[in-house]
Protein backbone atom coordinates (compact mmCIF):
# COMPACT_ATOMS: atom_id res chain seq x y z
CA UNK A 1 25.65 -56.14 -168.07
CA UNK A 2 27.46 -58.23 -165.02
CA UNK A 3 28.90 -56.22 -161.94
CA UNK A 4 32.02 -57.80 -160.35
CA UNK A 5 33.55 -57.15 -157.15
CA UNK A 6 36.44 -58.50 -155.30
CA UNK A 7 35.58 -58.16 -152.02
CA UNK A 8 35.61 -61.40 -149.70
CA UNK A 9 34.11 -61.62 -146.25
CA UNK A 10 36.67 -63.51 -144.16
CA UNK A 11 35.56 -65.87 -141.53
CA UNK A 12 39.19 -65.14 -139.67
CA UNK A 13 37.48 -63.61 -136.90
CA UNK A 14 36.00 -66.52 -136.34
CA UNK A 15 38.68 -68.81 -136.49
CA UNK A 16 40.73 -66.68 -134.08
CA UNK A 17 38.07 -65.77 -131.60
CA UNK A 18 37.87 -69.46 -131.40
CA UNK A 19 41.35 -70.28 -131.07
CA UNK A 20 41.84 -67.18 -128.59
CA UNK A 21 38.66 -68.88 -126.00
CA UNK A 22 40.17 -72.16 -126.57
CA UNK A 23 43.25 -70.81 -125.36
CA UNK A 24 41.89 -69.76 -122.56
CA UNK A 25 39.92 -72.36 -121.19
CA UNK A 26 42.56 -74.55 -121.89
CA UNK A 27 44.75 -72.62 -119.35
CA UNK A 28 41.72 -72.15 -116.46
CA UNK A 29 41.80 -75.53 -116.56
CA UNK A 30 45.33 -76.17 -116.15
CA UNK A 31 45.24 -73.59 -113.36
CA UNK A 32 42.20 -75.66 -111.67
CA UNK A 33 44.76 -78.78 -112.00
CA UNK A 34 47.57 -77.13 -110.09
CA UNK A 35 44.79 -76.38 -107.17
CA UNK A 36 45.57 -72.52 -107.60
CA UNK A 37 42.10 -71.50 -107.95
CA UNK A 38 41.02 -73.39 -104.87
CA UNK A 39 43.56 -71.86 -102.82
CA UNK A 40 42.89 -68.19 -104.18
CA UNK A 41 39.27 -69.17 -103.00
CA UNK A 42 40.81 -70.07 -99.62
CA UNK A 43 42.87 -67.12 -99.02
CA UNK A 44 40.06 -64.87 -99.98
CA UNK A 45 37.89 -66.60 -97.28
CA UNK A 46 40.16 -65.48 -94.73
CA UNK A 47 39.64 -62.53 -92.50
CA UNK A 48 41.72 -59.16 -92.98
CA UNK A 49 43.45 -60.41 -89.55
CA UNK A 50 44.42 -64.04 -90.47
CA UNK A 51 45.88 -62.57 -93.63
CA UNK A 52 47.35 -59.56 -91.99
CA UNK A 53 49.21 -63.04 -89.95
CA UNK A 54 50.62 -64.25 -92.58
CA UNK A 55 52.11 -61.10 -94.19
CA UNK A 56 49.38 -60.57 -96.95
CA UNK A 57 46.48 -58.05 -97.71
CA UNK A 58 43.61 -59.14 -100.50
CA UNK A 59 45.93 -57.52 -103.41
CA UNK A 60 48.61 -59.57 -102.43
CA UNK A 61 46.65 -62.88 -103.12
CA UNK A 62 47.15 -63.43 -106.65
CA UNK A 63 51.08 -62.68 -106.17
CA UNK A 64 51.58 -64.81 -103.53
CA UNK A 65 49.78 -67.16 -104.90
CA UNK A 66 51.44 -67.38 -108.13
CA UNK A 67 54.74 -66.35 -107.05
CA UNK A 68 56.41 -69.15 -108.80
CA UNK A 69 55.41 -68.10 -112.03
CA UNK A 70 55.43 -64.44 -112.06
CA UNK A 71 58.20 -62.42 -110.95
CA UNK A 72 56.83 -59.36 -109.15
């Protein structure tokens, strides 16, 4: 006697998990291009006072840092 399924094991996950990291690393680079990183790294080196001189606190790093590209 033969036993049929239809079942199928999809290697999607796969495919998009790969797509999805690609994605991403493509981007961290592109935001290591612009020098963004490196000056996130340099505001966050900074004491409370030099950034309390220039108007910012640690949370607003990443906004004033990217304030070109998001709108907040």
């Amino acid at each position: 006697m033969a036993f049929i399924t239809d079942t199928f094991d999809r290697p999607r996950s796969s495919f998009l998990k790969n797509l999805w990291t690609g994605l991403i690393a493509l981007r961290e680079r592109s935001l290591n291009c612009e020098g963004r990183v490196d000056q996130i790294d340099a505001l966050n080196a900074k004491s409370d006072q030099d950034l309390a001189k220039l108007g910012l606190t640690r949370d607003d790093i990443p906004r004033y840092v990217f304030r070109d590209h998001i709108y907040l």
